[in-house]
C-alpha atoms as a PDB file:
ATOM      1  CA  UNK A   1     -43.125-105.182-175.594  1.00  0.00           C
ATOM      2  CA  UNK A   2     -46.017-104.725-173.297  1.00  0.00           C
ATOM      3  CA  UNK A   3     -46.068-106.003-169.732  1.00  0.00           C
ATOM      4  CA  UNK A   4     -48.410-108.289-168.265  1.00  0.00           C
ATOM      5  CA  UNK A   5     -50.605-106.349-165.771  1.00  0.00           C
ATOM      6  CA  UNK A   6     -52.464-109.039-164.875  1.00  0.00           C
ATOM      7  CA  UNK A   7     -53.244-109.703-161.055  1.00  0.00           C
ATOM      8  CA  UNK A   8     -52.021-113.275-161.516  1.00  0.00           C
ATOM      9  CA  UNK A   9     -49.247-111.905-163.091  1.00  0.00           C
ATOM     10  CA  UNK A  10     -48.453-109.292-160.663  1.00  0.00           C
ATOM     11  CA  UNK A  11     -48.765-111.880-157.542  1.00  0.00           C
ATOM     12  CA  UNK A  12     -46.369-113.998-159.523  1.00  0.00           C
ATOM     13  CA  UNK A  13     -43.617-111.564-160.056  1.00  0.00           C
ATOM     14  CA  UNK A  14     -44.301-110.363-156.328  1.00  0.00           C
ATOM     15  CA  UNK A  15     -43.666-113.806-154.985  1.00  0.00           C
ATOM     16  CA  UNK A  16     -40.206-114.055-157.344  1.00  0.00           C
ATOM     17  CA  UNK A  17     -38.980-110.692-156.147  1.00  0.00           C
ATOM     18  CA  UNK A  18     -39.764-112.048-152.366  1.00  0.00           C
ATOM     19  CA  UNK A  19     -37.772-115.146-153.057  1.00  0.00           C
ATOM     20  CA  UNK A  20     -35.261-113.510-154.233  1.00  0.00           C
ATOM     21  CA  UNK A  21     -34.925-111.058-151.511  1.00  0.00           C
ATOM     22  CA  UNK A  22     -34.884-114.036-148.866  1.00  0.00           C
ATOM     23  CA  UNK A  23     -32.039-115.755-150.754  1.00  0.00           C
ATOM     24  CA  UNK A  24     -29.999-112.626-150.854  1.00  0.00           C
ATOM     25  CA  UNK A  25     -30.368-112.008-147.266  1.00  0.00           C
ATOM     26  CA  UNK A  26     -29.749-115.878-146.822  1.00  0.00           C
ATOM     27  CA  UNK A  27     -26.046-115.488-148.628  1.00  0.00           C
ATOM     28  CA  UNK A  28     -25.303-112.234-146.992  1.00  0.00           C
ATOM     29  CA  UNK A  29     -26.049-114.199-143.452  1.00  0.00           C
ATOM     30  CA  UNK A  30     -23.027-116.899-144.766  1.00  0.00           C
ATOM     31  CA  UNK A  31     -19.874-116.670-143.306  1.00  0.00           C
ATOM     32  CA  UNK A  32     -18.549-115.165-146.822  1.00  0.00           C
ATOM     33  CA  UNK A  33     -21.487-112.564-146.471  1.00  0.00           C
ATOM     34  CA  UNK A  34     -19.553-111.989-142.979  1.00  0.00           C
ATOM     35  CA  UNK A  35     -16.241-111.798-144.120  1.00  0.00           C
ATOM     36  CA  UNK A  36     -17.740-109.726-146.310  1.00  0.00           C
ATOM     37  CA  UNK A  37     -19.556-107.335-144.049  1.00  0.00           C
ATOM     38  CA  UNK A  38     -16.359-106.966-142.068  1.00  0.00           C
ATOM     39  CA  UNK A  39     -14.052-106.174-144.627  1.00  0.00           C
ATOM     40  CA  UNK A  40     -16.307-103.243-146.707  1.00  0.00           C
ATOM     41  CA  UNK A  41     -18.211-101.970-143.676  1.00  0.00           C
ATOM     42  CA  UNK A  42     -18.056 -98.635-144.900  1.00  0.00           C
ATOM     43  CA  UNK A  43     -20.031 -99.377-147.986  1.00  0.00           C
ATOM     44  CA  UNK A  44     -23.357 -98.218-148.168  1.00  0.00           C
ATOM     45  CA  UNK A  45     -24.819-101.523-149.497  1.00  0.00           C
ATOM     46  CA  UNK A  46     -23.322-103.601-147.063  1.00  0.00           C
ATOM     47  CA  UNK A  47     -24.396-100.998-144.588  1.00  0.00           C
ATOM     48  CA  UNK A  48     -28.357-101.811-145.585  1.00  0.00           C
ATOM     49  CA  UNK A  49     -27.956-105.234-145.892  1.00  0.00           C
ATOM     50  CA  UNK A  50     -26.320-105.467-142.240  1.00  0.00           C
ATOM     51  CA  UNK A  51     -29.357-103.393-141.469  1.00  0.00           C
ATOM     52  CA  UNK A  52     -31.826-105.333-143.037  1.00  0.00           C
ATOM     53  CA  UNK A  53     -30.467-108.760-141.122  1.00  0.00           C
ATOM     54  CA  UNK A  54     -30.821-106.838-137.920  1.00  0.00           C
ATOM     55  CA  UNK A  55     -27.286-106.020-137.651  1.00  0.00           C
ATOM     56  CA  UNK A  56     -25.757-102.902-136.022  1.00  0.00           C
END
């Protein structure tokens, strides 16, 4: 399987990765993303993704 190197193709799988990155952060800024946050706060992940919303 070879992968499209295109530049349209590139720009297009940049701007999916992008959306998906803002609707991640999006969840994570719910109040279960919250709950979330407060219950596992030793976790690594939730760690970066506090970090990454500006948290702590």
């Amino acid at each position: 399987m070879k992968i499209d190197m295109s530049p349209e193709a590139i720009a297009k799988r940049l701007r999916l990765v992008n959306e998906l990155r803002r609707v991640c952060l999006s969840l994570a800024n719910s109040s279960a993303g919250r709950e979330i946050m407060k219950k596992n706060s030793k976790n690594k992940i939730v760690q970066r993704t506090a970090q990454a919303l500006g948290r702590k």
